[in-house]
Protein backbone atom coordinates (compact mmCIF):
# COMPACT_ATOMS: atom_id res chain seq x y z
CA UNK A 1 -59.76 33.64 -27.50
CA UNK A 2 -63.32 32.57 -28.09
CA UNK A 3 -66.31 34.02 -26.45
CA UNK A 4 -67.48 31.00 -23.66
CA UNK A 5 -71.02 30.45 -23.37
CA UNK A 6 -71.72 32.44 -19.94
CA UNK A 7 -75.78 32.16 -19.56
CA UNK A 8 -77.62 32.19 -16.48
CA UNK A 9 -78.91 28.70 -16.18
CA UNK A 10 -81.70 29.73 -13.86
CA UNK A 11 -82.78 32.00 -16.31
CA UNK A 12 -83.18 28.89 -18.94
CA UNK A 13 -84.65 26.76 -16.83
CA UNK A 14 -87.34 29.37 -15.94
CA UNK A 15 -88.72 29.40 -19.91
CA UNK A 16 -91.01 26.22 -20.75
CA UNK A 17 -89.60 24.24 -23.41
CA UNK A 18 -91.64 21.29 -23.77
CA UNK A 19 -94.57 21.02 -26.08
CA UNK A 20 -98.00 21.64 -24.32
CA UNK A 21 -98.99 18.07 -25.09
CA UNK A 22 -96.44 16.64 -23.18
CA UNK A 23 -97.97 17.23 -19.98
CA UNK A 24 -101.93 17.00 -20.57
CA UNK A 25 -102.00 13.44 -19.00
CA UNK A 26 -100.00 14.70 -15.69
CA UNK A 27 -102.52 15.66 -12.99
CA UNK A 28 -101.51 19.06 -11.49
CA UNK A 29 -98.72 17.89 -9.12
CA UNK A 30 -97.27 16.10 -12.00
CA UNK A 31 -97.01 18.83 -14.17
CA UNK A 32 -94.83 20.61 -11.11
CA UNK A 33 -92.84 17.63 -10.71
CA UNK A 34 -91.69 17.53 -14.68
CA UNK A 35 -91.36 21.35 -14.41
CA UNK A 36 -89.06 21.00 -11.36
CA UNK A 37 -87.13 18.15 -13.54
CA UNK A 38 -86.71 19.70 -16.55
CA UNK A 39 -85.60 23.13 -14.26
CA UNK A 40 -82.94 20.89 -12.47
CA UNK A 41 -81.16 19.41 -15.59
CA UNK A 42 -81.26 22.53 -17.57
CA UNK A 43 -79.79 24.16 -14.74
CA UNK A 44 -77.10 21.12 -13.91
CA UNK A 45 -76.46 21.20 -17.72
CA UNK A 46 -76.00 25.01 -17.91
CA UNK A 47 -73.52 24.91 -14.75
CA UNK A 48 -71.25 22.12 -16.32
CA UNK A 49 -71.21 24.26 -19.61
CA UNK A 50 -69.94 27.04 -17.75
CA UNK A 51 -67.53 25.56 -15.42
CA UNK A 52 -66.10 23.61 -18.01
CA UNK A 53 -66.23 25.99 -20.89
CA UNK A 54 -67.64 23.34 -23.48
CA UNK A 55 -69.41 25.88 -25.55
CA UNK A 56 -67.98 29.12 -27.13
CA UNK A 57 -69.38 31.57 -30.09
CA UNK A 58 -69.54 30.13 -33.41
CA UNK A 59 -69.43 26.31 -31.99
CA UNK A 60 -71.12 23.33 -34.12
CA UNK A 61 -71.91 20.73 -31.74
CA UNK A 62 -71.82 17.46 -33.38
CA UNK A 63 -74.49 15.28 -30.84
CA UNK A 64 -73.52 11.88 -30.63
CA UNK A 65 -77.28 10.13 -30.51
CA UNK A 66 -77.60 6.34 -29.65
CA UNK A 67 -81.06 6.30 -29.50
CA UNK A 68 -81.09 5.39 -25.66
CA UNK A 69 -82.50 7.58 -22.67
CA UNK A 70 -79.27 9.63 -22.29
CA UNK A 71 -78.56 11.09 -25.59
CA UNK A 72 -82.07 11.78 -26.05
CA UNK A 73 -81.93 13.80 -23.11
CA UNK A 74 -78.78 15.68 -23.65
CA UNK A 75 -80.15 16.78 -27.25
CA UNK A 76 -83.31 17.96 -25.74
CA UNK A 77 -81.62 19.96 -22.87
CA UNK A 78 -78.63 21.19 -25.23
CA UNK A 79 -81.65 22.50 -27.73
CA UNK A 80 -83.46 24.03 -24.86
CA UNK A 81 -80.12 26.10 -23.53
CA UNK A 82 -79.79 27.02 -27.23
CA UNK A 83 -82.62 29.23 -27.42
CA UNK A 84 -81.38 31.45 -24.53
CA UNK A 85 -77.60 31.70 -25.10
CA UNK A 86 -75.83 34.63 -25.65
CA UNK A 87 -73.94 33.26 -28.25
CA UNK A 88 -74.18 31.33 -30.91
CA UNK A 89 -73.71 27.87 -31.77
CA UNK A 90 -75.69 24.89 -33.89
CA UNK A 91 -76.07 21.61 -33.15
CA UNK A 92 -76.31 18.31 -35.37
CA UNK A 93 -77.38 15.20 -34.15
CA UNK A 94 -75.27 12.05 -35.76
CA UNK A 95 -76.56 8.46 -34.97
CA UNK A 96 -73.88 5.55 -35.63
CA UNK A 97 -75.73 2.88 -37.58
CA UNK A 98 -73.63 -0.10 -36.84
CA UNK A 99 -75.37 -2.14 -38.87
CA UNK A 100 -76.89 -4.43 -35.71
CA UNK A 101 -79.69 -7.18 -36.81
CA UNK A 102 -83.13 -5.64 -35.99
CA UNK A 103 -81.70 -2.53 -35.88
CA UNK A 104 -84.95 -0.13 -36.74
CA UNK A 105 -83.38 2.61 -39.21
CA UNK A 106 -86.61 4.40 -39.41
CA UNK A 107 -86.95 5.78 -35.65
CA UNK A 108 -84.01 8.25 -35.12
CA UNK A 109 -84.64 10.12 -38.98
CA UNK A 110 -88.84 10.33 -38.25
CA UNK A 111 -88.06 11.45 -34.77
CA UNK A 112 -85.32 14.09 -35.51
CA UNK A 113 -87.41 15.18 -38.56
CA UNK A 114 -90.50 15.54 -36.21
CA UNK A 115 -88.61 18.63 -34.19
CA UNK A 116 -86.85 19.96 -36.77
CA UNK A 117 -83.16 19.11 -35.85
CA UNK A 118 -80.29 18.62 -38.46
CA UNK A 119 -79.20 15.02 -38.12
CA UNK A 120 -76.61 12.22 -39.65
CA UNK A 121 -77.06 8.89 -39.96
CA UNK A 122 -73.32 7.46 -40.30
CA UNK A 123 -73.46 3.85 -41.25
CA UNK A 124 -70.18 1.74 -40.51
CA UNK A 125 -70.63 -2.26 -40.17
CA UNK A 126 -69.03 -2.63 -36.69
CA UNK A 127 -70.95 -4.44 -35.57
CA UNK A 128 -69.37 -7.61 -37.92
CA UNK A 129 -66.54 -6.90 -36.60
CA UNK A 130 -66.84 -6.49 -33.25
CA UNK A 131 -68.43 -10.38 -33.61
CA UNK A 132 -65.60 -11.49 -35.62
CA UNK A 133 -62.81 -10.28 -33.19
CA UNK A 134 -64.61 -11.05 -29.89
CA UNK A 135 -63.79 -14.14 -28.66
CA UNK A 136 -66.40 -16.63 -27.08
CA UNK A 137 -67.51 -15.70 -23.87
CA UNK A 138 -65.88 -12.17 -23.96
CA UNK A 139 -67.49 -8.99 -23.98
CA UNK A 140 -68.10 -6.66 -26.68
CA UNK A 141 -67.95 -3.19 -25.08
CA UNK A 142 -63.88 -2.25 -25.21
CA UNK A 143 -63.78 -3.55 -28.87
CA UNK A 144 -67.23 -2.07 -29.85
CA UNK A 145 -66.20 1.44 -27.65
CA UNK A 146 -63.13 2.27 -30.13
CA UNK A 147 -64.74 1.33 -32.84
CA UNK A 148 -67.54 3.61 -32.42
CA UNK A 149 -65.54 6.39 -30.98
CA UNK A 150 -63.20 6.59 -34.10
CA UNK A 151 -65.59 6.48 -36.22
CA UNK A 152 -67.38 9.59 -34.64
CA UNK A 153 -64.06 11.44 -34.30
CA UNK A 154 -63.01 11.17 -37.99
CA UNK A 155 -67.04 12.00 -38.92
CA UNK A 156 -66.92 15.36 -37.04
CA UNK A 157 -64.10 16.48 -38.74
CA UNK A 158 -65.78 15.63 -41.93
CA UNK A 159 -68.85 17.63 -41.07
CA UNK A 160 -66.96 20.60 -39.39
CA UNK A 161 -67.71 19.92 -35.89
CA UNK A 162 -65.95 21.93 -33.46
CA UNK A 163 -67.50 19.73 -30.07
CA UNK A 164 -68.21 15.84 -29.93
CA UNK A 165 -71.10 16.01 -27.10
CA UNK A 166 -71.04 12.63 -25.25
CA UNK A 167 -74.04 11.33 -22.99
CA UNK A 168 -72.13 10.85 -20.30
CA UNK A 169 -73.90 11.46 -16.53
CA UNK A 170 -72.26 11.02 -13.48
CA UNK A 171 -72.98 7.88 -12.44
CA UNK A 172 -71.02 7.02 -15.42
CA UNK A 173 -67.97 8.71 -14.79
CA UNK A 174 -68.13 7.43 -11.04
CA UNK A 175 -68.59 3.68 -12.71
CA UNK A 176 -65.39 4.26 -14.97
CA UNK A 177 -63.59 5.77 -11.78
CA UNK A 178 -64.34 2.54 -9.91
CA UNK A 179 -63.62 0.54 -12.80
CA UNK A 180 -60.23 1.61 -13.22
CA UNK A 181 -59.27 1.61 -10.00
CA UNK A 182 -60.64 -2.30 -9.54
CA UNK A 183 -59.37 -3.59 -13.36
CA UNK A 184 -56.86 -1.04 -14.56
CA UNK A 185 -54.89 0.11 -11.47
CA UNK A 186 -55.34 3.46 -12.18
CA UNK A 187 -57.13 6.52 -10.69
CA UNK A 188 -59.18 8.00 -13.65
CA UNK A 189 -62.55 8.31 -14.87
CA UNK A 190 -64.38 10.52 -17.53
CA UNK A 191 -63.55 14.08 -17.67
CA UNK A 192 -66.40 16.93 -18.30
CA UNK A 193 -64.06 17.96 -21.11
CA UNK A 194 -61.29 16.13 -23.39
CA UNK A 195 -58.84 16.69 -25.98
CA UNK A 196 -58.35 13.65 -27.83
CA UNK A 197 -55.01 12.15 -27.84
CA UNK A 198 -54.71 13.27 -31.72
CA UNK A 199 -55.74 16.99 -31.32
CA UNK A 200 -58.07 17.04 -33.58
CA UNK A 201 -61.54 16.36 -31.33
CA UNK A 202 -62.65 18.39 -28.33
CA UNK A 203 -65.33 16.03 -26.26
CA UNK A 204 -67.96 17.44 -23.91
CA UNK A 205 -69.75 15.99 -21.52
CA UNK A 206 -72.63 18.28 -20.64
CA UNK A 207 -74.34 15.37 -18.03
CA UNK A 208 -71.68 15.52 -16.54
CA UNK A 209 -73.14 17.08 -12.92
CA UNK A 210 -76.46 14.79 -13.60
CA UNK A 211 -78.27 11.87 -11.64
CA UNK A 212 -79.20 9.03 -14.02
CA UNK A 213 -82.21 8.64 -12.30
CA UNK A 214 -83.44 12.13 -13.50
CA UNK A 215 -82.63 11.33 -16.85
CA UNK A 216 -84.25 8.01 -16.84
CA UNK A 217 -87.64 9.91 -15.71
CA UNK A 218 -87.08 13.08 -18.10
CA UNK A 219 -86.90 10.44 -21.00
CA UNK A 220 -89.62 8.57 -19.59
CA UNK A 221 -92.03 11.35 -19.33
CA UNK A 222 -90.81 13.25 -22.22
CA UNK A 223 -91.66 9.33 -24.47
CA UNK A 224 -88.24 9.37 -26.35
CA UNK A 225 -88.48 6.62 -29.19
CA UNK A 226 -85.75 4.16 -27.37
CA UNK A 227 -83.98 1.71 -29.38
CA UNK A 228 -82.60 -1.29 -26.92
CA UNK A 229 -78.58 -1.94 -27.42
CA UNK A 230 -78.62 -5.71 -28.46
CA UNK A 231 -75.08 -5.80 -28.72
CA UNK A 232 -73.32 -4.84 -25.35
CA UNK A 233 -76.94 -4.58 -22.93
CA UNK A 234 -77.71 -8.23 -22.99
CA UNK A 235 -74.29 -9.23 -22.21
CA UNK A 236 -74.50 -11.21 -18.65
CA UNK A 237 -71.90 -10.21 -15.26
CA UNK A 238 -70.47 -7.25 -17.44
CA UNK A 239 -68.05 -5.72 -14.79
CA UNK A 240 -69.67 -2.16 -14.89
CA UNK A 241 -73.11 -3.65 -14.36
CA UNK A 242 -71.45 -5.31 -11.36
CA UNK A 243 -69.94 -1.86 -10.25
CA UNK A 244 -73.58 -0.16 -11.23
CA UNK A 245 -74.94 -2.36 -9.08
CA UNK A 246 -72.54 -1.63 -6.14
CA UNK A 247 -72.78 2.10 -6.83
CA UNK A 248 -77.10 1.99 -6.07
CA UNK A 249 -76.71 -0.32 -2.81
CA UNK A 250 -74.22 2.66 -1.63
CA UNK A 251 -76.56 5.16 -2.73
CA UNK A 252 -79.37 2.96 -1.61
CA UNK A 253 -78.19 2.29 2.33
CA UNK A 254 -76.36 5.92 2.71
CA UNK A 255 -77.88 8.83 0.23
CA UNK A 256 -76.01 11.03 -0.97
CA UNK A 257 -72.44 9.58 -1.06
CA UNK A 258 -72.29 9.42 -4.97
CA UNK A 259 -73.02 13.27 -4.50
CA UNK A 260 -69.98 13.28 -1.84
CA UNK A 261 -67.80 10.95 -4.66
CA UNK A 262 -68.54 13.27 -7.84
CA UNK A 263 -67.20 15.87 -5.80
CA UNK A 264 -64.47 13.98 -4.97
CA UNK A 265 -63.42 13.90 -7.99
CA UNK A 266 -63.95 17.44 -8.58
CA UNK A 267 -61.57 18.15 -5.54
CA UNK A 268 -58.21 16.23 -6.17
CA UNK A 269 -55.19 16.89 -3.75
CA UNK A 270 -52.00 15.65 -6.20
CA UNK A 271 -49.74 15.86 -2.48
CA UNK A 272 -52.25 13.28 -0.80
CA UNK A 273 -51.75 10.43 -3.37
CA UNK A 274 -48.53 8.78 -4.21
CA UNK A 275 -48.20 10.19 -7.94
CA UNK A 276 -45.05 10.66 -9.03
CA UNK A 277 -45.66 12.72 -12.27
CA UNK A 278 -48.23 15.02 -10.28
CA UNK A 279 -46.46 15.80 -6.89
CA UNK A 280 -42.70 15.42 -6.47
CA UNK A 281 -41.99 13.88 -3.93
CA UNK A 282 -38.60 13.56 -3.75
CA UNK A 283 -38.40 17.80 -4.11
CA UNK A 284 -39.67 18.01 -0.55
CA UNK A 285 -36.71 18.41 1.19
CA UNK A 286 -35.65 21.26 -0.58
CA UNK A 287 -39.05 22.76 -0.47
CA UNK A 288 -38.99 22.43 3.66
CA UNK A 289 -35.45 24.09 3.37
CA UNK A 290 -36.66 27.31 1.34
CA UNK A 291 -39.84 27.44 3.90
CA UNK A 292 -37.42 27.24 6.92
CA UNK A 293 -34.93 29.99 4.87
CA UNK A 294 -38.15 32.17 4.43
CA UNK A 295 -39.92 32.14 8.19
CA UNK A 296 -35.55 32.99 9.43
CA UNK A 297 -35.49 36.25 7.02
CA UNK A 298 -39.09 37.11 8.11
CA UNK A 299 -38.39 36.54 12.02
CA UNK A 300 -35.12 38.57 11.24
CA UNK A 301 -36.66 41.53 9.86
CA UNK A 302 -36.27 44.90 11.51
């Protein structure tokens, strides 16, 4: 069995990682907020590692980078971890060019090149087809979503990935809980960790245990080059803009219960939901009849 990657995140997120540029416009108490910041992912980051297990010796992380505020972020924290893990692993960052009008091809390469990071620009023209399939008036995002996704999974086999690291915080995962509960009739939403249905791609999720509002503020202090989504983003009434929107009035009119939900969904009880593959149900009987049997023989005892 491989080696997991067991660090102490505290002790990561007590080593400065950012470049001493970064911070020379922040007045004093700014500096200690971006500290604090930059502390709190790495450690949120480190903990999902661990609990999880996403990372193990020898590990090539393939980073799937969009060029938006969360992939930025989860390459920067993932490189800062790197430098203080026990073990080792590499990472390489791969940007989808889906061949979008406008598109600028230029940012991601000068930016990874800038700090030094391995990178691959995979160019697949989905975005044609996502048009040509779509119908009028339909969103993009389902079509566009497998697209992309297989053609990430068959590119990290190609490059010997061993982990497909996804962008994924957890407002995310709580918008794809609601969504499937409202649109799918079904209780799921994104898991930390995933095998695909194939075998052949393990997908991590190292956001997982982070606000989006921290990473919105990391990127914005940290001036990631951000390259706007004019595919999906300018779509109008998008149902998981509707549930986004649903999920910051909660968090807006009583903090902290998208804290309280994440851990829900940390903290499932099979026997308290009506799941008939999880729980049985219809065993019950029997079970009460080997309890009764049990609490007889130990009343009996001498």
């Amino acid at each position: 069995m491989q080696d997991a990657l067991m660090f102490d995140p505290r002790d990561s997120a007590s080593r400065p990682a950012e470049p001493a540029t970064l911070t020379e416009g922040l007045d004093a108490r700014g500096k200690r907020e971006f500290n604090r910041l930059q502390k709190r992912l790495r450690r949120q980051v480190g903990n999902a590692i661990i609990d999880y297990g996403m990372i193990h010796e020898g590990d090539r992380v393939m980073v799937c980078l969009s060029g938006g505020k969360d992939s930025y972020t989860l390459l920067e924290i993932l490189r800062n971890l790197q430098r203080n893990a026990p073990v080792n692993f590499s990472l390489v960052a791969v940007n989808l060019d889906q061949k979008q009008p406008g598109f600028p091809e230029h940012v991601l390469p000068d930016y990874l090149t800038g700090i030094g990071v391995d990178y691959r620009i995979l160019e697949r023209d989905t975005y044609s087809v996502v048009k040509e399939k779509t119908p009028e008036g339909k969103t993009t995002c389902a079509l566009c979503s497998r697209l992309r996704r297989g053609s990430l999974y068959g590119f990290a086999e190609e490059i010997g990935a061993t982990k497909v690291a996804l962008g994924h915080h957890r407002e995310d995962i709580l918008e794809t809980l609601f969504l499937n509960m409202f649109f799918g009739g079904s209780l799921k939403a994104m898991p930390p960790k995933l095998l695909s249905d194939d075998g052949r791609n393990m997908v991590i999720r190292p956001l997982a245990y982070c606000r989006e509002a921290d990473i919105a503020e990391f990127a914005r202090l940290m001036e990631f080059p951000i390259i706007p989504c004019n595919l999906c983003g300018s779509q109008p009434n998008l149902q998981r803009q509707v549930v986004k929107e649903m999920l910051a009035e909660w968090e807006k009119t009583h903090p902290g219960r998208l804290e309280s939900m994440f851990k829900a969904v940390t903290n499932v009880a099979p026997s308290q939901l009506a799941d008939r593959a999880l729980f049985d149900f219809t065993g019950l009987e029997e079970k009460q009849d080997r309890m009764q049997a049990d609490r007889i023989d130990l009343h009996n005892e001498p």
